[in-house]
Protein backbone atom coordinates (compact mmCIF):
# COMPACT_ATOMS: atom_id res chain seq x y z
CA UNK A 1 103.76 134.70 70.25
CA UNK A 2 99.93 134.56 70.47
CA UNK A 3 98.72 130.95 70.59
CA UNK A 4 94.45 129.72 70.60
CA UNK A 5 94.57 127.70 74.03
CA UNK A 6 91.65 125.26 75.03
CA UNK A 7 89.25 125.68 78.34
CA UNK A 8 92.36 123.67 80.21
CA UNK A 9 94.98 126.27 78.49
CA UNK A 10 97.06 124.05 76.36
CA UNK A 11 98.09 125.93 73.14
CA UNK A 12 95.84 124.38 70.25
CA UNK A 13 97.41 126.30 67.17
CA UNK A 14 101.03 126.40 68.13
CA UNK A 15 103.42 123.73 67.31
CA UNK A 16 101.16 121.53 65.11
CA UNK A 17 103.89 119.66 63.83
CA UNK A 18 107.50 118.48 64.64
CA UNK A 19 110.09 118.29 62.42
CA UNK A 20 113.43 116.82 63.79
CA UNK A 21 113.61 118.66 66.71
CA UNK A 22 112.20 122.45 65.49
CA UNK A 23 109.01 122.78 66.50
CA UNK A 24 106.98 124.04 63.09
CA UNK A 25 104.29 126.68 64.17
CA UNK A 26 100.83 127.55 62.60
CA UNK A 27 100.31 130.80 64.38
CA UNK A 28 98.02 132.99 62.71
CA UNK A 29 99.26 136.39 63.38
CA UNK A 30 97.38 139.37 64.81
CA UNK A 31 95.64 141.22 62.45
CA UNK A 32 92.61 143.98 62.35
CA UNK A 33 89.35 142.72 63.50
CA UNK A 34 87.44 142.39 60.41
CA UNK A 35 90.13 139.59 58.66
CA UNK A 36 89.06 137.08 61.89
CA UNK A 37 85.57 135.65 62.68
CA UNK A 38 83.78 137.65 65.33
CA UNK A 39 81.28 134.85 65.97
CA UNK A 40 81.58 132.26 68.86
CA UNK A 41 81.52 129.26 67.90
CA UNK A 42 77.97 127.01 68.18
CA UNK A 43 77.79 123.57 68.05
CA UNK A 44 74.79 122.29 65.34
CA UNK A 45 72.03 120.06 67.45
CA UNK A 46 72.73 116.39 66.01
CA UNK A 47 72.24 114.04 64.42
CA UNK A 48 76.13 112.85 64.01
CA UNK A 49 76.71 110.72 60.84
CA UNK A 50 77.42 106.98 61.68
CA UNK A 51 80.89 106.41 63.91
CA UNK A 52 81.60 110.24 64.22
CA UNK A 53 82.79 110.83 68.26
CA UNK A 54 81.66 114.57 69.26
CA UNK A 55 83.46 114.18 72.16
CA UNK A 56 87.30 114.11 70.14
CA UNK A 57 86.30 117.30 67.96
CA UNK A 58 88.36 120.01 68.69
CA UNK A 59 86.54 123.22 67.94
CA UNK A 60 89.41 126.05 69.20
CA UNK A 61 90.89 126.74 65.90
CA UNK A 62 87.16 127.55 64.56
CA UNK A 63 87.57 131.14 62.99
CA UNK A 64 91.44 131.59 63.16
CA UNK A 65 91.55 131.37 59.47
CA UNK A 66 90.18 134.02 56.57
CA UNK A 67 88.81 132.22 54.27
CA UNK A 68 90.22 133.47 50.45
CA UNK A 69 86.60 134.34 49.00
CA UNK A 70 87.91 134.86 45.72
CA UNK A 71 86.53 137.77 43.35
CA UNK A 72 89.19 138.09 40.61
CA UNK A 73 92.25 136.40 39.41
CA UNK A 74 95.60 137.26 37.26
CA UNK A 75 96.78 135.10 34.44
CA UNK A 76 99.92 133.33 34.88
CA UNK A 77 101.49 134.90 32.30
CA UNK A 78 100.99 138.28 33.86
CA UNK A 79 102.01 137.32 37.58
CA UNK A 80 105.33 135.77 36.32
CA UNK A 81 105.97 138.87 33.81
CA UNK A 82 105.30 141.03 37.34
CA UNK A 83 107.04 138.92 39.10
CA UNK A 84 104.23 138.40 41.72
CA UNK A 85 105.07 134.45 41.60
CA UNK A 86 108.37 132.60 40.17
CA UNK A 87 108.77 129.72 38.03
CA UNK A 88 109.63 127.66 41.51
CA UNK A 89 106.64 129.17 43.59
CA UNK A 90 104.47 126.11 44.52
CA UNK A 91 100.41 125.85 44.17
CA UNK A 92 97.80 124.12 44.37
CA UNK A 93 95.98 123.60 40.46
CA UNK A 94 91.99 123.24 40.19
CA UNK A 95 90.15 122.71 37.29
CA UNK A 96 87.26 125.60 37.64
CA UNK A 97 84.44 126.20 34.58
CA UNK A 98 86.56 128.86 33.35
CA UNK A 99 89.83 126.51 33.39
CA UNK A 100 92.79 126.02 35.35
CA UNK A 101 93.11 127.94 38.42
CA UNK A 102 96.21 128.10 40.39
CA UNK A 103 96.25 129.13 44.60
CA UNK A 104 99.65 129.54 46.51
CA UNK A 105 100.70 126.95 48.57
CA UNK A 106 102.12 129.57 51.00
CA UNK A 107 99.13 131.56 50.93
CA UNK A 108 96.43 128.26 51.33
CA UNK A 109 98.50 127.25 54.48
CA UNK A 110 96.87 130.32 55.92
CA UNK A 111 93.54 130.45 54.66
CA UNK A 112 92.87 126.63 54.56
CA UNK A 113 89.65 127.31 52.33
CA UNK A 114 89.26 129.46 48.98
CA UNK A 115 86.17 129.68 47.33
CA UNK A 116 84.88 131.19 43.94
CA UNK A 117 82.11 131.51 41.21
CA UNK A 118 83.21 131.10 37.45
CA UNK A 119 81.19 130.58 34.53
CA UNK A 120 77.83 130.31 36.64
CA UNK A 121 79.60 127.50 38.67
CA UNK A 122 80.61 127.10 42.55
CA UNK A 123 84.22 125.98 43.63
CA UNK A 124 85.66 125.64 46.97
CA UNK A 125 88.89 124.35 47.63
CA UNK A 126 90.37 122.85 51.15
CA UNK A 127 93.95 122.79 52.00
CA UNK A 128 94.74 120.86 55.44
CA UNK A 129 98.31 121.61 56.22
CA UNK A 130 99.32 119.20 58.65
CA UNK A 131 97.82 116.26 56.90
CA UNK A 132 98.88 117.67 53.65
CA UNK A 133 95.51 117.07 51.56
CA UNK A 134 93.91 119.19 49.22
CA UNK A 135 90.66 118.94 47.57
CA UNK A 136 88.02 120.64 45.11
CA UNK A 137 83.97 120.96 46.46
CA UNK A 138 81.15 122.51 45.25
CA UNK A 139 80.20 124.92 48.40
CA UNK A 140 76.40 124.13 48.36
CA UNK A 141 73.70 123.17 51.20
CA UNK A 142 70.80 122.14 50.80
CA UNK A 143 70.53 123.70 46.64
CA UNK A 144 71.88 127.00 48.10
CA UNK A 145 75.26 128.63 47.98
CA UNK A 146 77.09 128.69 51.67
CA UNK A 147 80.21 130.18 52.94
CA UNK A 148 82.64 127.72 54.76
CA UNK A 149 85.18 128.03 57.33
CA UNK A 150 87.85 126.06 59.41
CA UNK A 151 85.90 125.07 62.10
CA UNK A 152 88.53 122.83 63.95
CA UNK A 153 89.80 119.50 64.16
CA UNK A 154 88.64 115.73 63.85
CA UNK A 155 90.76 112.72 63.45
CA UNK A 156 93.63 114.72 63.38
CA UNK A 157 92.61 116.73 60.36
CA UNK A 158 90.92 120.23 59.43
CA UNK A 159 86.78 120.20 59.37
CA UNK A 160 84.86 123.01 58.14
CA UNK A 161 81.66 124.67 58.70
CA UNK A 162 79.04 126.16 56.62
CA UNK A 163 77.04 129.72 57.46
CA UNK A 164 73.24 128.69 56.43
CA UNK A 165 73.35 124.85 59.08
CA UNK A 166 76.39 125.07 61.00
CA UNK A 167 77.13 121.80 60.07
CA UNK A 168 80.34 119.98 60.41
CA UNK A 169 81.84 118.68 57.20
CA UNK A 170 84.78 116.46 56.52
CA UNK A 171 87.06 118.83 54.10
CA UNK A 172 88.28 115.60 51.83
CA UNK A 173 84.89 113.73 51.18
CA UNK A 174 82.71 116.98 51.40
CA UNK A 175 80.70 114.43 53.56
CA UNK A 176 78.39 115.69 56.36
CA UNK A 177 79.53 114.92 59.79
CA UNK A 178 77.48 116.66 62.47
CA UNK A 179 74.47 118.49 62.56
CA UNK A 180 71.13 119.03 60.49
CA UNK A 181 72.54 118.53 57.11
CA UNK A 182 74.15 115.13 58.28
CA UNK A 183 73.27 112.74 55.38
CA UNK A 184 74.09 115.35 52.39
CA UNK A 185 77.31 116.21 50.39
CA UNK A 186 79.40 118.91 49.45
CA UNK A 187 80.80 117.05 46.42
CA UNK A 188 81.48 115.00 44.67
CA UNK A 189 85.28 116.21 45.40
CA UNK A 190 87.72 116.75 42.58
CA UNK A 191 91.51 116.63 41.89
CA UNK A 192 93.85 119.58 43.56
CA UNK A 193 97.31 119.39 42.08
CA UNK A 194 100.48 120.20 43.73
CA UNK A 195 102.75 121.87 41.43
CA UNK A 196 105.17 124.80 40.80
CA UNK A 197 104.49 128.04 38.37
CA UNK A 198 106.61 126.65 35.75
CA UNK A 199 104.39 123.39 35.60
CA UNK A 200 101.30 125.53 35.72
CA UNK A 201 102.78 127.38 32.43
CA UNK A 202 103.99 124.13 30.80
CA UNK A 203 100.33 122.34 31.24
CA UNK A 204 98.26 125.08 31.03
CA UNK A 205 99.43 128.55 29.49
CA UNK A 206 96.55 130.66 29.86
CA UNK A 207 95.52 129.40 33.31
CA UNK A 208 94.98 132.01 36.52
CA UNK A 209 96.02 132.37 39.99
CA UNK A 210 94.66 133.96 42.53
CA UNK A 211 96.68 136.25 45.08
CA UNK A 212 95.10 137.21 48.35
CA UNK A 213 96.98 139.86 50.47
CA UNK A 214 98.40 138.14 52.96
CA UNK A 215 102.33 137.76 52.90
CA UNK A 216 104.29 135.38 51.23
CA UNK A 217 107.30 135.09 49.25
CA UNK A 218 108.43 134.32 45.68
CA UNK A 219 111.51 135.18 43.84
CA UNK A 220 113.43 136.29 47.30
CA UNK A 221 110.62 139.00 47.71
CA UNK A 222 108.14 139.48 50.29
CA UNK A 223 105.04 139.88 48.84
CA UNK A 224 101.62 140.96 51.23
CA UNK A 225 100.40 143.74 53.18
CA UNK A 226 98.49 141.56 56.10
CA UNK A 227 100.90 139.03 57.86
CA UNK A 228 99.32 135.49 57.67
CA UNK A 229 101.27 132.47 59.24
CA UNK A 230 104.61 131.98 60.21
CA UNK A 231 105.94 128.66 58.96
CA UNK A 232 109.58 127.13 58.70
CA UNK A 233 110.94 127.52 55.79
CA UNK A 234 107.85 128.38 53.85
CA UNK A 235 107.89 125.20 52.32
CA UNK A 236 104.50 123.81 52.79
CA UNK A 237 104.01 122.53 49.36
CA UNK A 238 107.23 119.90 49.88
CA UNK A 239 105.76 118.11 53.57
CA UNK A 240 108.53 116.21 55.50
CA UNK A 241 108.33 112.70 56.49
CA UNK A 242 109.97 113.05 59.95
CA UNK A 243 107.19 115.15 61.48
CA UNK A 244 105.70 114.83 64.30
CA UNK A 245 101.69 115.29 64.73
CA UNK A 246 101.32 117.22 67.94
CA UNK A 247 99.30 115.77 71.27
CA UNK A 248 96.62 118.48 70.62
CA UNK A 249 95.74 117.08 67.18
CA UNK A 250 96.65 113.39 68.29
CA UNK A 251 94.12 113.85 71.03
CA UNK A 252 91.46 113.70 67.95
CA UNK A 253 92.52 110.34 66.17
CA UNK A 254 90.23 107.83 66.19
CA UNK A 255 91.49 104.07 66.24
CA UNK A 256 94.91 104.17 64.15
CA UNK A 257 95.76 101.61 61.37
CA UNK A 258 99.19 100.80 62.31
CA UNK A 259 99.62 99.43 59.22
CA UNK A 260 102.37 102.17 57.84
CA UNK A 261 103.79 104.67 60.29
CA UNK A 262 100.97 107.75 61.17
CA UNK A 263 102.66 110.48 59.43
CA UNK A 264 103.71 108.48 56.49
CA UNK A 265 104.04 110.37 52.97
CA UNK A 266 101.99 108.91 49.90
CA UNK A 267 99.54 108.82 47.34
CA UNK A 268 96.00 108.32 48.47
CA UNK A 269 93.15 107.37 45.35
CA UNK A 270 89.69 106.28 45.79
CA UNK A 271 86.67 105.70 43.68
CA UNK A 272 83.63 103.81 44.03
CA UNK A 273 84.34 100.82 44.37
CA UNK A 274 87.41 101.64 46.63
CA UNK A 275 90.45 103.25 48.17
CA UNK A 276 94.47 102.39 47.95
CA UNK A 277 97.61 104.29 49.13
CA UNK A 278 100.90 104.05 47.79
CA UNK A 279 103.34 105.00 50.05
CA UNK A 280 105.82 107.29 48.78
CA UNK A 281 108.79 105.48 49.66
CA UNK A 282 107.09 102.55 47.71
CA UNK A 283 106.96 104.31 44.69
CA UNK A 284 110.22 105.36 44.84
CA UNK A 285 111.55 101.60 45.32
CA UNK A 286 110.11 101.22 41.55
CA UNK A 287 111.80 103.45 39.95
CA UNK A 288 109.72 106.49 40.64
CA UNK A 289 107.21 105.69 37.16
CA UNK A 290 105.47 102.29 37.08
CA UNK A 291 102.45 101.25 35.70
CA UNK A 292 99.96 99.54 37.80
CA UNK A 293 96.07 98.83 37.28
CA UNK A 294 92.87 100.17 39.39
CA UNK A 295 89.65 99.36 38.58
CA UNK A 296 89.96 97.40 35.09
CA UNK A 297 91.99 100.39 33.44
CA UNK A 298 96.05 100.92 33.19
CA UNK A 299 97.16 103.80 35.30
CA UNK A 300 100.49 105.43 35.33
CA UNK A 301 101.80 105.59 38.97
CA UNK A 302 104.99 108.38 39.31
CA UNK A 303 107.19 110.81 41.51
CA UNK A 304 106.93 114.02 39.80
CA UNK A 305 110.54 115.12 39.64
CA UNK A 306 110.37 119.14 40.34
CA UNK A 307 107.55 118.60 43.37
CA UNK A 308 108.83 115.19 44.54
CA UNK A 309 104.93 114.84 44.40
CA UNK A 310 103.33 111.38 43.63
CA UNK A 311 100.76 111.77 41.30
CA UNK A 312 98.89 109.06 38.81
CA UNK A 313 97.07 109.36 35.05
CA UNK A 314 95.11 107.04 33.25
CA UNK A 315 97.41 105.69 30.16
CA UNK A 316 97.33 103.24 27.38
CA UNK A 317 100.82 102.32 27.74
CA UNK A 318 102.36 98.98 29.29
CA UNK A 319 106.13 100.33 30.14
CA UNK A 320 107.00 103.87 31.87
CA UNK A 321 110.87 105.21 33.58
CA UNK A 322 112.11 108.28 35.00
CA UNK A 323 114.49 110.00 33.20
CA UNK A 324 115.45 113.07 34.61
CA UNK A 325 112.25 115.47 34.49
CA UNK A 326 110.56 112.92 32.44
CA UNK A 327 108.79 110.30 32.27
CA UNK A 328 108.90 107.81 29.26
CA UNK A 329 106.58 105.13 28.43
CA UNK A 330 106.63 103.48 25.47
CA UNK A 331 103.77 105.14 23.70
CA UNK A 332 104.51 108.41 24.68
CA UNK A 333 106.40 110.53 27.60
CA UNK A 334 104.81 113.05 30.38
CA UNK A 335 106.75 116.01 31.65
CA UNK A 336 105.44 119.22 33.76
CA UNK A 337 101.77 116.77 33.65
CA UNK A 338 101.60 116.91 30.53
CA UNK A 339 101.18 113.77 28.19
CA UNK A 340 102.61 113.67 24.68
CA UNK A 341 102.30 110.70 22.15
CA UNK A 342 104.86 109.77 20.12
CA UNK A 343 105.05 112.69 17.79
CA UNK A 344 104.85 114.85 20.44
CA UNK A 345 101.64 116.20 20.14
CA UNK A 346 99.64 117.10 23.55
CA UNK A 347 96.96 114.52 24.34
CA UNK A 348 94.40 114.76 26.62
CA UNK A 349 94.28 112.42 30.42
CA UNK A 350 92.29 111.37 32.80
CA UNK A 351 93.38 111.39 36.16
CA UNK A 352 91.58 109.58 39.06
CA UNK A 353 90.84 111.26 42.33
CA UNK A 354 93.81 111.46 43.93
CA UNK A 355 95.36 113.24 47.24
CA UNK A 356 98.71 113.60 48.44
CA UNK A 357 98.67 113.36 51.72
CA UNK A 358 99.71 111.59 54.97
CA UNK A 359 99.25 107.49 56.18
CA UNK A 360 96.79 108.82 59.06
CA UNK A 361 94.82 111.15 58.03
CA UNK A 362 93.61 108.71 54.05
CA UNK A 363 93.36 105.35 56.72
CA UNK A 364 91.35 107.09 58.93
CA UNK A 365 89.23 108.42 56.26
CA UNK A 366 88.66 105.46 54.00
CA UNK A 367 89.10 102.69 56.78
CA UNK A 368 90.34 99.52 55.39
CA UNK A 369 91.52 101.12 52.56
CA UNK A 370 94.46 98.98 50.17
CA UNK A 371 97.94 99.39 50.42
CA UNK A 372 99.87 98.88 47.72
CA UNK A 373 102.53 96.46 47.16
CA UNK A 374 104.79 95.70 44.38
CA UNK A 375 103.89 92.45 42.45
């Protein structure tokens, strides 16, 4: 197995996590020489934004990972009639200027970033595997257009770096964290929703996916012509709580909150005036549907029961339960995402910006941030 080692030779890639006792590996596999960065990599002259420690960044992963540049799309309706993806294949759902768009889970384990021009409009989207967050940026520096890569690791979680400054950017924020653009923004980031096909149908019919070569597999069928990653199970879309964060990436934390336990599973939202995290487990103590407030509106706090993702809409309503795949309220019920009143008609939500992701990586991001308890 070919592992990225450090100047000291300890594997960097290999064995990021730890589940139980099997050792989970993110090996990107051998492939020709134009689907890996050439380029060394070159760290950016300061400045360093405010608390940022050069000296724990972790650079040796920096061009393991294509990037998915992506040029054209299929609709969902076409990849399930193909059977390129099945109605249990998990993605990741962005809203883009020409609608939903739908990456594989499998697929963004690998590539870690995707990006994309629709309807005169920029998108990039970041997966970070280990810490299990995914989020939507607009790929621009300085007014102009920039590709972006996985540049390595900080605080335990995946950075990236643009072409035109070489700076370092944090991948959930889209804020600068080392070099000349230190001070700017790839955002303001947006909502990436974990889901399966059949959700992606349900919520929005004539949304797209994109499909990069690399392997994976949907219906029982290997899909691919360029191998990608090797990952247990393939399950990357449904994280487990018993993992393990490995020394290599631990060696990058900052100072922990040892408030919850590091690798914790939850529910991470923030917004101006703040951040909270509701631990999965917490949720699920509830009932798995509760209504809670945040920020002066009523927001609608739930497990979704297909993705055993936690996930949160802005509502009207002042009850909600699970009940099997759905959840009722009393003005309405939501099933697959999608909201319908009373008469069943399809109503339009707002959702606030939300991550599902793990205790370390959201505390170490927004510092201080709320945890959520039940009243």
């Amino acid at each position: 197995m070919h592992c990225l080692k450090n100047t000291r030779g300890v594997p960097v890639v290999c064995a990021l996590f730890v589940v139980a006792t099997t050792v989970i590996t993110l090996t990107p596999v051998s492939v020709r020489g134009a689907d890996r960065a050439t380029a060394p990599f070159v760290l950016p002259r300061g400045p360093a934004k405010a608390g940022f420690d050069v000296s724990r960044f972790n650079f040796e992963i920096h061009g393991a990972f294509e990037p998915l540049l992506v040029t054209s799309t299929i609709s969902a309706r076409e990849a399930v009639a193909a059977r390129l993806v099945a109605s249990d294949t998990d993605v990741l759902i962005t809203n883009t200027a020409a609608g939903p768009l739908a990456l594989l889970t499998e697929q963004m384990a690998y590539h870690h970033i995707a990006q994309g021009h629709t309807n005169g409009q920029d998108w990039l989207v970041s997966f970070c595997v280990v810490c299990n967050t995914a989020t939507r940026l607009v790929p621009k520096v300085n007014g102009a257009v920039t590709h972006f890569v996985t540049a390595g690791v900080y605080d335990g979680l995946m950075v990236m770096q643009d072409a035109s400054t070489g700076t370092i950017w944090n991948h959930i924020t889209g804020e600068a964290l080392y070099g000349p653009a230190v001070g700017a923004s790839v955002g303001p980031p947006d909502n990436v929703l974990h889901a399966t096909v059949k959700q992606l149908m349900a919520s929005a019919p004539d949304a797209r996916i994109a499909v990069s070569d690399r392997v994976y597999f949907a219906g029982g069928k290997r899909h691919g012509t360029v191998e990608g990653i090797a990952l247990l199970a393939r399950r990357h879309g449904r994280p487990d709580a018993r993992a393990g964060l490995s020394d290599v990436f631990a060696a990058t934390l900052g100072k922990e909150d040892v408030r919850r336990p590091r690798m914790d599973l939850g529910f991470g939202i923030w917004w101006d005036g703040g951040s909270r995290y509701y631990p999965r487990d917490s949720i699920r103590q509830q009932g798995e549907a509760f209504i809670d407030r945040l920020d002066g509106r009523t927001l609608l706090v739930y497990i979704d029961p297909d993705t055993s993702t936690p996930a949160a809409m802005f509502v009207t309503s002042t009850s909600a339960r699970l009940d099997g795949s759905t959840v009722r309220l009393d003005d309405g019920t939501v099933r697959d995402g999608v909201f319908l009143d009373k008469r069943g008609r399809r109503v339009a939500v707002e959702r606030p910006r939300q991550v599902f992701t793990r205790w370390y990586g959201f505390a170490l991001t927004f510092p201080g941030t709320a945890i959520y308890t039940r009243p």
